[in-house]
C-alpha atoms as a PDB file:
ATOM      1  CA  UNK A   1      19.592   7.708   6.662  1.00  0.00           C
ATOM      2  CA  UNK A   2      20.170   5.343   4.014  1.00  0.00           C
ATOM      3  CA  UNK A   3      18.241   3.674   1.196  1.00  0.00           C
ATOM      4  CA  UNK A   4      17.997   0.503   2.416  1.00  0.00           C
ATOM      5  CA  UNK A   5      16.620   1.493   5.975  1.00  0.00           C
ATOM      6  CA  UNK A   6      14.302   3.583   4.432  1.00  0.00           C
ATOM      7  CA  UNK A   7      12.918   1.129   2.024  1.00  0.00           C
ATOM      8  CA  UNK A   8      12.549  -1.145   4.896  1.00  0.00           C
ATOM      9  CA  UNK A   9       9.674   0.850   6.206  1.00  0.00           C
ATOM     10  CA  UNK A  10       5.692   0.045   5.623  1.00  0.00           C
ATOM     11  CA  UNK A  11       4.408   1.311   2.466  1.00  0.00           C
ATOM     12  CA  UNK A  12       2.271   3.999   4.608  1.00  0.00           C
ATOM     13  CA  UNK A  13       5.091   4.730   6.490  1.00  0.00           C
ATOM     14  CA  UNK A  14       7.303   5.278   3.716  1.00  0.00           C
ATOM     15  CA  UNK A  15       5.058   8.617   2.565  1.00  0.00           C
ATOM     16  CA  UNK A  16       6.130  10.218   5.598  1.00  0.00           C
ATOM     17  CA  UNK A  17       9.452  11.329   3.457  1.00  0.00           C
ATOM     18  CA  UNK A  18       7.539  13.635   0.610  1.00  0.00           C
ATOM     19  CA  UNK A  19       5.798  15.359   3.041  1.00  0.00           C
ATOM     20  CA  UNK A  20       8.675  16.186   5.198  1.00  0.00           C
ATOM     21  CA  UNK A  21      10.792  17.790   2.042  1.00  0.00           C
ATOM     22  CA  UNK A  22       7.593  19.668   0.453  1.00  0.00           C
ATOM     23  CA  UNK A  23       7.655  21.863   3.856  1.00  0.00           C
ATOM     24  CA  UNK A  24      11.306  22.280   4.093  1.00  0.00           C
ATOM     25  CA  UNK A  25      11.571  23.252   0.245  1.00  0.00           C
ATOM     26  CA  UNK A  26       8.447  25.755   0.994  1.00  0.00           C
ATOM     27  CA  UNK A  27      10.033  27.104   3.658  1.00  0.00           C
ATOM     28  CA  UNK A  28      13.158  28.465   1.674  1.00  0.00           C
ATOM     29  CA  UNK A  29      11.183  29.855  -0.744  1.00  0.00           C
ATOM     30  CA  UNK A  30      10.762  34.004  -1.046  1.00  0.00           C
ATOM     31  CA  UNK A  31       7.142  33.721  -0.904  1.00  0.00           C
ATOM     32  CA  UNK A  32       6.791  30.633   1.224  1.00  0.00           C
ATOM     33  CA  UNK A  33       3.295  30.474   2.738  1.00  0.00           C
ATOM     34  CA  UNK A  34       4.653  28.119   5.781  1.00  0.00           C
ATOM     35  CA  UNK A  35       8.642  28.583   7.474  1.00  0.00           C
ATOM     36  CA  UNK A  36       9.408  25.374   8.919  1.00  0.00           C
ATOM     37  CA  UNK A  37      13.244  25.754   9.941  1.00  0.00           C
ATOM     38  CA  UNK A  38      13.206  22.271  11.668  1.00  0.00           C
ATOM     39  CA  UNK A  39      12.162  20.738   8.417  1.00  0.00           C
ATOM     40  CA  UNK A  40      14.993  22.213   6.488  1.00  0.00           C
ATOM     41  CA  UNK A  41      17.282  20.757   9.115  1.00  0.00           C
ATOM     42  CA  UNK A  42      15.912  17.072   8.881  1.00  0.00           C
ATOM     43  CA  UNK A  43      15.645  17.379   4.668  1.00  0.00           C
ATOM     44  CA  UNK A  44      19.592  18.208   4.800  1.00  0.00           C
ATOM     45  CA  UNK A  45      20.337  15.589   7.700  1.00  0.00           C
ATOM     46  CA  UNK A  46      18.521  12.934   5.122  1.00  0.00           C
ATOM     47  CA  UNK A  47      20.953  14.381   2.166  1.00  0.00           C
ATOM     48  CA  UNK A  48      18.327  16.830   0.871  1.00  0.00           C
ATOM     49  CA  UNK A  49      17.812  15.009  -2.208  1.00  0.00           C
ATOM     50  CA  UNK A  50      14.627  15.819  -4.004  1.00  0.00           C
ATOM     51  CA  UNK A  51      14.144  12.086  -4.660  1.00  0.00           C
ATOM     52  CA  UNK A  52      12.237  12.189  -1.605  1.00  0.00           C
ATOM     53  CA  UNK A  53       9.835  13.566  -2.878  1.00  0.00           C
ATOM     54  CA  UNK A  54       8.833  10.687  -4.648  1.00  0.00           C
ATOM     55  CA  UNK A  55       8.001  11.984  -7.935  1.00  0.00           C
ATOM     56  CA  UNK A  56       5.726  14.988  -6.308  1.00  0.00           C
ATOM     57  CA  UNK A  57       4.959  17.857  -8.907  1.00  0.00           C
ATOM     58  CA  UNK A  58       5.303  21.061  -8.090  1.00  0.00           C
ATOM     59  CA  UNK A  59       1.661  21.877  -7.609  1.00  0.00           C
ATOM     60  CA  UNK A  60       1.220  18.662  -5.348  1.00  0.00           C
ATOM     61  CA  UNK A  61       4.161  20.028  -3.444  1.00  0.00           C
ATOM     62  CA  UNK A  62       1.840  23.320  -2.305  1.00  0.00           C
ATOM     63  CA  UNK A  63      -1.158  21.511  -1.930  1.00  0.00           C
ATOM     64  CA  UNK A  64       1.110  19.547   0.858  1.00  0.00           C
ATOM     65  CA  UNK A  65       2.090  23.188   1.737  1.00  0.00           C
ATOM     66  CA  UNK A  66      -1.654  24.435   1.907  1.00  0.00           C
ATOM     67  CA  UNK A  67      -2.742  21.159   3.570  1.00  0.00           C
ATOM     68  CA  UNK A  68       0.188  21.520   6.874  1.00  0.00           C
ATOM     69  CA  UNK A  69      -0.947  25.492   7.187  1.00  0.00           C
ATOM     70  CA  UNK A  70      -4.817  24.695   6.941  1.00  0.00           C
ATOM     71  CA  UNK A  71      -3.757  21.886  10.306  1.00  0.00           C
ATOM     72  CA  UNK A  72      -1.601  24.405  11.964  1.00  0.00           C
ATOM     73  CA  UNK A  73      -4.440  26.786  11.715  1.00  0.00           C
ATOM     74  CA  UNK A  74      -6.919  24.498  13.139  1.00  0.00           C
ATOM     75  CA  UNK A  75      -4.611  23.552  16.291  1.00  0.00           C
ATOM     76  CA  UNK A  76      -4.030  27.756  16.558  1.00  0.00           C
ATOM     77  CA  UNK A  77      -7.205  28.522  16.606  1.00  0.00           C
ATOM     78  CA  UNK A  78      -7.774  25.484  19.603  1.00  0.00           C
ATOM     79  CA  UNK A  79      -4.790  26.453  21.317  1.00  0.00           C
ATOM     80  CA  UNK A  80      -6.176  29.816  21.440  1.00  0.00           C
ATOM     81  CA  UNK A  81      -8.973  28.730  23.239  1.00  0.00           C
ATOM     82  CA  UNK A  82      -7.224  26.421  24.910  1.00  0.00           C
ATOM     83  CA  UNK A  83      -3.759  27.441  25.687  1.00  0.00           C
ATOM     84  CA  UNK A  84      -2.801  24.883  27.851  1.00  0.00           C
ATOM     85  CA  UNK A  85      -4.326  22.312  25.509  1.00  0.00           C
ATOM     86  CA  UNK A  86      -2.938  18.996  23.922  1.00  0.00           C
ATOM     87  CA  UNK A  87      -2.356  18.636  20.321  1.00  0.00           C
ATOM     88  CA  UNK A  88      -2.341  14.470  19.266  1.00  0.00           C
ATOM     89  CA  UNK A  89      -0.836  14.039  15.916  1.00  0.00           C
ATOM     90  CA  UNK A  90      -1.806  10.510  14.750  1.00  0.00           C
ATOM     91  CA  UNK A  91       0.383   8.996  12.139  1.00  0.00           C
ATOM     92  CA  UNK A  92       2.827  11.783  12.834  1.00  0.00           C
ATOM     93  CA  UNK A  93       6.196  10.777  11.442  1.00  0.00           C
ATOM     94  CA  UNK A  94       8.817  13.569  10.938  1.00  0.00           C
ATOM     95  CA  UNK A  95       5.882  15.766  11.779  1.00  0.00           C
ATOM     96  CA  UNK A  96       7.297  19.577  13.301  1.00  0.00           C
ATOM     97  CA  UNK A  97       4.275  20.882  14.388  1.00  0.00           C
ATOM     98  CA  UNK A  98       5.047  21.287  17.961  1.00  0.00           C
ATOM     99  CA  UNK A  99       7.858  23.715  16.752  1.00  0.00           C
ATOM    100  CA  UNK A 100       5.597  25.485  14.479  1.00  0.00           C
ATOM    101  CA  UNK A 101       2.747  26.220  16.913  1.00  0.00           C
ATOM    102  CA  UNK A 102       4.325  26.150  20.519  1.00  0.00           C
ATOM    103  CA  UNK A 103       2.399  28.651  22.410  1.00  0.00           C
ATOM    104  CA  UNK A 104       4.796  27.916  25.723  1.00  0.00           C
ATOM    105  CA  UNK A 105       2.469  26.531  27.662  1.00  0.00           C
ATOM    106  CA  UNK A 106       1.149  23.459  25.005  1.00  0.00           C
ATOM    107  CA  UNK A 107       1.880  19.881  24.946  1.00  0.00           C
ATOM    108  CA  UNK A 108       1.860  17.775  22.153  1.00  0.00           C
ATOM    109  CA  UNK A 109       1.580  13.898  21.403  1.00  0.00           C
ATOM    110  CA  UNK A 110       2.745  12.082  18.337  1.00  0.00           C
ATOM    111  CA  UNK A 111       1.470   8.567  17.894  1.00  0.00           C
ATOM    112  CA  UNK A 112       3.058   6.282  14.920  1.00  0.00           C
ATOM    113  CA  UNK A 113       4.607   2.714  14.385  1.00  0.00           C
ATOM    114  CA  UNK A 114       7.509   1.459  16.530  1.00  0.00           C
ATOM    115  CA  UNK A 115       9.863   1.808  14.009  1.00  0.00           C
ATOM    116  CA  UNK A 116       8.838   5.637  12.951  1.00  0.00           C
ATOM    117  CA  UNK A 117       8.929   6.191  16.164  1.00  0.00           C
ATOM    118  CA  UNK A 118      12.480   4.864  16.483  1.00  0.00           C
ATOM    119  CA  UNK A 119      13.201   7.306  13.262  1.00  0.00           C
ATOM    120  CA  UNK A 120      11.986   9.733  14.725  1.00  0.00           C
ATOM    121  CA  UNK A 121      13.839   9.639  18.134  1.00  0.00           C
ATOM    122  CA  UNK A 122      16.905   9.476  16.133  1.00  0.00           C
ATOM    123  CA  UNK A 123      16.527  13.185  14.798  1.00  0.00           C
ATOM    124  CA  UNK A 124      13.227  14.688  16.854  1.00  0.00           C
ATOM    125  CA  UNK A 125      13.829  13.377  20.934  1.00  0.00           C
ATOM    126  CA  UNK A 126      11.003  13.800  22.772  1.00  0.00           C
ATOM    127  CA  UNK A 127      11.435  16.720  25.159  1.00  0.00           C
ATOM    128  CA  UNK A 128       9.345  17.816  28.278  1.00  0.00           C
ATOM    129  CA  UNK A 129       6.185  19.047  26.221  1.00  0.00           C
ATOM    130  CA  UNK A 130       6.656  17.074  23.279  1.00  0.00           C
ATOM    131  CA  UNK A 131       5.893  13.056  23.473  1.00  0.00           C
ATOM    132  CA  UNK A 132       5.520  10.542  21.182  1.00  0.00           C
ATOM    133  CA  UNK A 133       4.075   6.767  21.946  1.00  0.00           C
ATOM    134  CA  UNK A 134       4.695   4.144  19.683  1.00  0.00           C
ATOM    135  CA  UNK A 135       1.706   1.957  18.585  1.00  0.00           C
ATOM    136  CA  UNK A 136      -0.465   1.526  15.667  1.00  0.00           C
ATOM    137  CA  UNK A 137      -3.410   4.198  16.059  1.00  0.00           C
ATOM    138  CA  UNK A 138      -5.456   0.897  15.755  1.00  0.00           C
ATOM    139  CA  UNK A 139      -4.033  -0.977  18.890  1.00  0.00           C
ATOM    140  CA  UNK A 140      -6.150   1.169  21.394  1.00  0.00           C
ATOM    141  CA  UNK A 141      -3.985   0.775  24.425  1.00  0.00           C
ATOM    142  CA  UNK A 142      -2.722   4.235  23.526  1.00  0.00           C
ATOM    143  CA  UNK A 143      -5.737   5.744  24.532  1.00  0.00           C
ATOM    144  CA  UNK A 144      -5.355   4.818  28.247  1.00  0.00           C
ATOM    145  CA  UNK A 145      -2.558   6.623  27.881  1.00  0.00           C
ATOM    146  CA  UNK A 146      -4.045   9.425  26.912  1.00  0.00           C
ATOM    147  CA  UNK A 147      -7.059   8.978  29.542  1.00  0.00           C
ATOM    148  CA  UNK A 148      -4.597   9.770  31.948  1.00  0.00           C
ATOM    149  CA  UNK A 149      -4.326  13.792  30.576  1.00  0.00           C
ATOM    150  CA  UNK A 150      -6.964  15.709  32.420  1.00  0.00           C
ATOM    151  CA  UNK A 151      -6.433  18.529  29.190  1.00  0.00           C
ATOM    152  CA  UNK A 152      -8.283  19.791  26.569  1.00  0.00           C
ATOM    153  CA  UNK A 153      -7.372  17.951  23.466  1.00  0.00           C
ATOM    154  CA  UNK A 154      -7.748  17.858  19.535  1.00  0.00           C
ATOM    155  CA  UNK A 155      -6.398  15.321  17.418  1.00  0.00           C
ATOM    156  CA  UNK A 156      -4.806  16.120  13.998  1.00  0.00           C
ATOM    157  CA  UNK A 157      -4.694  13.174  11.060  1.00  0.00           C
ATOM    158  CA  UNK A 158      -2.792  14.239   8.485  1.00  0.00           C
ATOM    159  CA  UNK A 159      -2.390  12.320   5.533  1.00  0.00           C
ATOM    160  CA  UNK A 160      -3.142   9.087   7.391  1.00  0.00           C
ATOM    161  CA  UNK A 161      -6.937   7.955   6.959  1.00  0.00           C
ATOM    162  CA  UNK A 162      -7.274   7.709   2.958  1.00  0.00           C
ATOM    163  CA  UNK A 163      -5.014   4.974   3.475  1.00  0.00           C
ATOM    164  CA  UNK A 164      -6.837   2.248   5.495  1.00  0.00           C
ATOM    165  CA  UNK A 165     -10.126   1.173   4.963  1.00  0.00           C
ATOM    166  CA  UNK A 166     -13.879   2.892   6.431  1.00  0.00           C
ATOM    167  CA  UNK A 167     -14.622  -0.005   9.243  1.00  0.00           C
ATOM    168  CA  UNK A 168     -10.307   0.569  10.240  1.00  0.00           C
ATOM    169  CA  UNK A 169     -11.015   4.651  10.524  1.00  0.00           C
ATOM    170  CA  UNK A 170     -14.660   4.240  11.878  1.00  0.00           C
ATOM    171  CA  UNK A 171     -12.857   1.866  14.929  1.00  0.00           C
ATOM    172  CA  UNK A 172     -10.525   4.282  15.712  1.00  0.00           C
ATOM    173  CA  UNK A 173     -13.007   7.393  15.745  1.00  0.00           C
ATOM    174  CA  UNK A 174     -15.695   6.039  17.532  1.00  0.00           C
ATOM    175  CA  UNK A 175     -13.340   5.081  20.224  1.00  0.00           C
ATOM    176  CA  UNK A 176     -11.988   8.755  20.352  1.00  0.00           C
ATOM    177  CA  UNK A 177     -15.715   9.677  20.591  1.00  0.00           C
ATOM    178  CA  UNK A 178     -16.349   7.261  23.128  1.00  0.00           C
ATOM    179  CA  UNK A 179     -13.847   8.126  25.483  1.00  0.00           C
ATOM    180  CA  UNK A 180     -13.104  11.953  24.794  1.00  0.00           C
ATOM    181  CA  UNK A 181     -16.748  12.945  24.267  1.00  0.00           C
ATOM    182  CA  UNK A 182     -15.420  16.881  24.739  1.00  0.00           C
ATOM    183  CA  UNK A 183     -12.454  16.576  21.659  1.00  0.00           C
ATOM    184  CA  UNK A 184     -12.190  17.529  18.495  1.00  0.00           C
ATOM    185  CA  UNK A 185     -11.295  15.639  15.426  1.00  0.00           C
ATOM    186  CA  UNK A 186      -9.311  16.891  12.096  1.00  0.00           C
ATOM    187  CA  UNK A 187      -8.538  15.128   8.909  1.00  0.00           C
ATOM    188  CA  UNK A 188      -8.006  15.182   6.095  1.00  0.00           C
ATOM    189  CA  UNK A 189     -10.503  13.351   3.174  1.00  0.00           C
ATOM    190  CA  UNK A 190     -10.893  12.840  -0.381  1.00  0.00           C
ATOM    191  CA  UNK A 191     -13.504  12.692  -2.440  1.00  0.00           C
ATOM    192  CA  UNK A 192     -14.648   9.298  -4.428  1.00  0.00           C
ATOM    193  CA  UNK A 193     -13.798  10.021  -7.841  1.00  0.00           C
ATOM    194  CA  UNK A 194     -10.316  11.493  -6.512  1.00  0.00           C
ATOM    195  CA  UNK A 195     -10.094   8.397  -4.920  1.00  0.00           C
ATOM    196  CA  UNK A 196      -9.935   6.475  -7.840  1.00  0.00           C
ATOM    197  CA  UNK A 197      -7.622   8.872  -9.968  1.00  0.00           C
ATOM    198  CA  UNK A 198      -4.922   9.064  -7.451  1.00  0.00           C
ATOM    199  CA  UNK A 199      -4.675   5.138  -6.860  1.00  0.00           C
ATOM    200  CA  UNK A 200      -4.443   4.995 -11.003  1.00  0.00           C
ATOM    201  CA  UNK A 201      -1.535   8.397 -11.558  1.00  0.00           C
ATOM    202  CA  UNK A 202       0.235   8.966  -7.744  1.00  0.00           C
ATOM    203  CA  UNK A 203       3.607   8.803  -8.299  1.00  0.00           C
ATOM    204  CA  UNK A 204       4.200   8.545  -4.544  1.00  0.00           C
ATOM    205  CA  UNK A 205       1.260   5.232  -4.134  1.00  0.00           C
ATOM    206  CA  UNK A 206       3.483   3.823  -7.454  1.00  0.00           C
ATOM    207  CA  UNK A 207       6.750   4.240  -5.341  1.00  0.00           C
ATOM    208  CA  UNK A 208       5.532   3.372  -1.723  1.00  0.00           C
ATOM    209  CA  UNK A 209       2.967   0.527  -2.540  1.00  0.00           C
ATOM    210  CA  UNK A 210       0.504   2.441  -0.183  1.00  0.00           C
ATOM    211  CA  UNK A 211      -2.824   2.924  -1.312  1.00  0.00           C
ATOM    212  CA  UNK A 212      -5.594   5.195  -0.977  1.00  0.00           C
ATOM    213  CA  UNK A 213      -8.547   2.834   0.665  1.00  0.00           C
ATOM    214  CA  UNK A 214     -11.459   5.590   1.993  1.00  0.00           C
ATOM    215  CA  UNK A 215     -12.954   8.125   0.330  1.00  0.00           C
ATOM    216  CA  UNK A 216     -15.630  10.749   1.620  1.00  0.00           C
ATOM    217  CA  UNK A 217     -18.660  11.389   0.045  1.00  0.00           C
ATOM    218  CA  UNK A 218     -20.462  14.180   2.404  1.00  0.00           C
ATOM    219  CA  UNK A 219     -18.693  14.938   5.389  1.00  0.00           C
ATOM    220  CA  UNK A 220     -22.385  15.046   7.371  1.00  0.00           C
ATOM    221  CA  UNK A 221     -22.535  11.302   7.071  1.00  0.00           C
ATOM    222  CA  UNK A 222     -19.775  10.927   9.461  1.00  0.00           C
ATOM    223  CA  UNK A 223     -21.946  12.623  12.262  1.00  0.00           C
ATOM    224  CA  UNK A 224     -23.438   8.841  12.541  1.00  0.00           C
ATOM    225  CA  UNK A 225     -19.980   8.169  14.119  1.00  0.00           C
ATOM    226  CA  UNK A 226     -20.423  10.212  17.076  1.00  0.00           C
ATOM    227  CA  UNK A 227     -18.809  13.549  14.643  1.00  0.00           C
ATOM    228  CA  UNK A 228     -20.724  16.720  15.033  1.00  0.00           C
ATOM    229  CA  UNK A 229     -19.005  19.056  11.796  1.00  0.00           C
ATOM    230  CA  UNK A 230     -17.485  21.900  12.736  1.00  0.00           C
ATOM    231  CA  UNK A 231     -15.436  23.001  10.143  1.00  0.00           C
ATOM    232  CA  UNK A 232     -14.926  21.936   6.595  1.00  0.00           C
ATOM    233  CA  UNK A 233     -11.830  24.222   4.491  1.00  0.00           C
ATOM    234  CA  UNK A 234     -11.241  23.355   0.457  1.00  0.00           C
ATOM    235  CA  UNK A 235      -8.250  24.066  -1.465  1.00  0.00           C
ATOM    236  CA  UNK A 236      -9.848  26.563  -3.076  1.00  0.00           C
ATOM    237  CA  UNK A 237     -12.500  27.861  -0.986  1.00  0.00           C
ATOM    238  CA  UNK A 238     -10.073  30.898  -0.962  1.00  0.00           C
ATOM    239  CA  UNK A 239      -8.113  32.820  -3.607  1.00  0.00           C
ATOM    240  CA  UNK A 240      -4.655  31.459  -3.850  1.00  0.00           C
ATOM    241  CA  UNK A 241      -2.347  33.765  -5.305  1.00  0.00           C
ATOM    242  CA  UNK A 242       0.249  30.724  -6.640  1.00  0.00           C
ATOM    243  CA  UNK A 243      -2.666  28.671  -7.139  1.00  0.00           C
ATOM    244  CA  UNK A 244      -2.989  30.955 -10.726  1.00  0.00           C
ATOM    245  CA  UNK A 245      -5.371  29.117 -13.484  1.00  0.00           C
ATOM    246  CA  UNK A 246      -6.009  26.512 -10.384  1.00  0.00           C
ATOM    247  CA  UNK A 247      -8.043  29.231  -8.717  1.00  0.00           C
ATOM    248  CA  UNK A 248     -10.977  28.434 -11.177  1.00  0.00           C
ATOM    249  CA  UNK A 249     -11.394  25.087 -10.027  1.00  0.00           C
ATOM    250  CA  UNK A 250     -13.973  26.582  -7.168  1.00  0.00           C
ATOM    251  CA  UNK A 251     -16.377  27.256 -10.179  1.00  0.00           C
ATOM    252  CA  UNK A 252     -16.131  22.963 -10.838  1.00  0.00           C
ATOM    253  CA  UNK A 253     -17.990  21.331  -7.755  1.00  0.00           C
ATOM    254  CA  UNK A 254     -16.474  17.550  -8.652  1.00  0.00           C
ATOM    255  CA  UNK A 255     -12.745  19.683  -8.643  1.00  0.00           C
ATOM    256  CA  UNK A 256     -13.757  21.986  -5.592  1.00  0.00           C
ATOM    257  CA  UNK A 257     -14.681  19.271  -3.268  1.00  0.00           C
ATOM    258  CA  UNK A 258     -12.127  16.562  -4.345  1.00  0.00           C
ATOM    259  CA  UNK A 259      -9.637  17.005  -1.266  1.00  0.00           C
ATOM    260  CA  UNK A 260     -10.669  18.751   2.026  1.00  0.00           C
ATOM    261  CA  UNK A 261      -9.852  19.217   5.677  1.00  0.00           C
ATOM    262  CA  UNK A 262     -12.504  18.285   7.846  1.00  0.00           C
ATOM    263  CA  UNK A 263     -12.915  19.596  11.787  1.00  0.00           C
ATOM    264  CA  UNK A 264     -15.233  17.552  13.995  1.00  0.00           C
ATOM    265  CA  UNK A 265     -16.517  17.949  17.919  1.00  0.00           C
ATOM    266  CA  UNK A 266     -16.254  14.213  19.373  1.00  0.00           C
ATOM    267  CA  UNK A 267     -19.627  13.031  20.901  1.00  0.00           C
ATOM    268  CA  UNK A 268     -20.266   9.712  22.829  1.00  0.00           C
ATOM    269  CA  UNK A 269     -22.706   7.868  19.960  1.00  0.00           C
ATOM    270  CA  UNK A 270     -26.150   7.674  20.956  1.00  0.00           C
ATOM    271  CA  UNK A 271     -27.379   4.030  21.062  1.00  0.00           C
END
């Protein structure tokens, strides 16, 4: 794909690139803690030029890494429960997921813009178990669409909901809750004072135009949405071998709760 087309994406849209590389350059690595073949393919079919990463640093680069384990995880764990389940990626651009956690008997759903979408077709075809729609997550026509899967479901949002505002994520949550009262619900947040440091220093918000818009304070509040926490995982709840001096940013609660990856039970919202 060239430059130009690229470049002729949204600015939210255009992000989709950095994460895309950071799993195919983790995957080649001796001590990679995530193999993503698929990804490898599509970062050498775009020219596998570390440009697109978008001025990442390393260490961003395996927070990316941690972040698309941590989600796999999640949807492992509900696929193990449910093994006939459906995974919904939201936002999911040149997302591989399906690859990295088909059980055999799974289906997944990727929702994203008409013209990721179109991308997307050009290098990931849908297949029998593995769909995509193309709408905004905010034009709600998708979900009859998905009303029509009698199936267990979760829905994965990575890297999407920072960028739009509270009332735009609230809409599209409380409709999940509304009409998929037996879900669940994982994203990914960051804090308020992370919020603020990333708009001011990201090298990939300076190159895309995108913007980080919502920030979480306490991930309880969100129950008011019709969100019952399940889950909540930090970057460094857990020693991190390659993490190194990082590790010690646990011991700082405004650095240990900065960025987190948060797993909700939909409920229908009491009035």
């Amino acid at each position: 794909m060239d430059q130009t087309n690229m470049h002729s994406l949204p600015p939210v849209a255009r992000t989709l690139f950095a994460p895309l590389t950071c799993r195919a350059l983790e995957s080649v690595r001796p001590d990679a803690i995530l193999h993503d073949p698929q990804a490898v393919e599509l970062f050498q079919a775009f020219g596998g030029n570390r440009s697109l990463l978008m001025g990442m640093s390393s260490q961003d680069q395996f927070f990316v890494a941690m972040r698309a384990r941590q989600f796999d995880r999640f949807a492992r764990s509900f696929l193990d429960r449910n093994p006939g389940g459906l995974v919904v990626d939201i936002g999911c651009g040149l997302d591989t997921r399906f690859d990295r956690i088909d059980n055999g008997q799974m289906t997944w759903l990727g929702l994203d813009l008409p013209e990721v979408i179109e991308l997307r077709q050009r290098f990931l075809p849908d297949a029998e178990r593995s769909q995509t729609i193309a709408h905004s997550m905010f034009d709600l026509t998708w979900l009859d669409v998905m009303a029509q899967t009698n199936k267990p479901v979760i829905f994965l949002a990575e890297g999407v909901f920072p960028y739009f505002t509270a009332a735009e994520v609230k809409g599209v949550v409380t409709a999940l809750a509304a009409r998929f009262p037996a879900a669940e619900l994982v994203f990914d947040a960051i804090s308020p004072l992370m919020a603020g440091i990333h708009n001011r220093t990201s090298a990939i918000l300076k190159e895309t135009g995108a913007h980080v818009n919502w920030a979480v304070g306490a991930a309880r509040q969100l129950e008011a949405w019709g969100l019952r926490l399940l889950d909540r995982w930090g970057y460094f709840d857990q020693h991190e071998p390659r993490l190194g001096v990082f590790n010690l940013l646990r011991y700082i609660p405004l650095a240990a709760n900065a960025n987190y990856v948060l797993r909700y039970g939909l409920e229908r919202k009491r009035e």
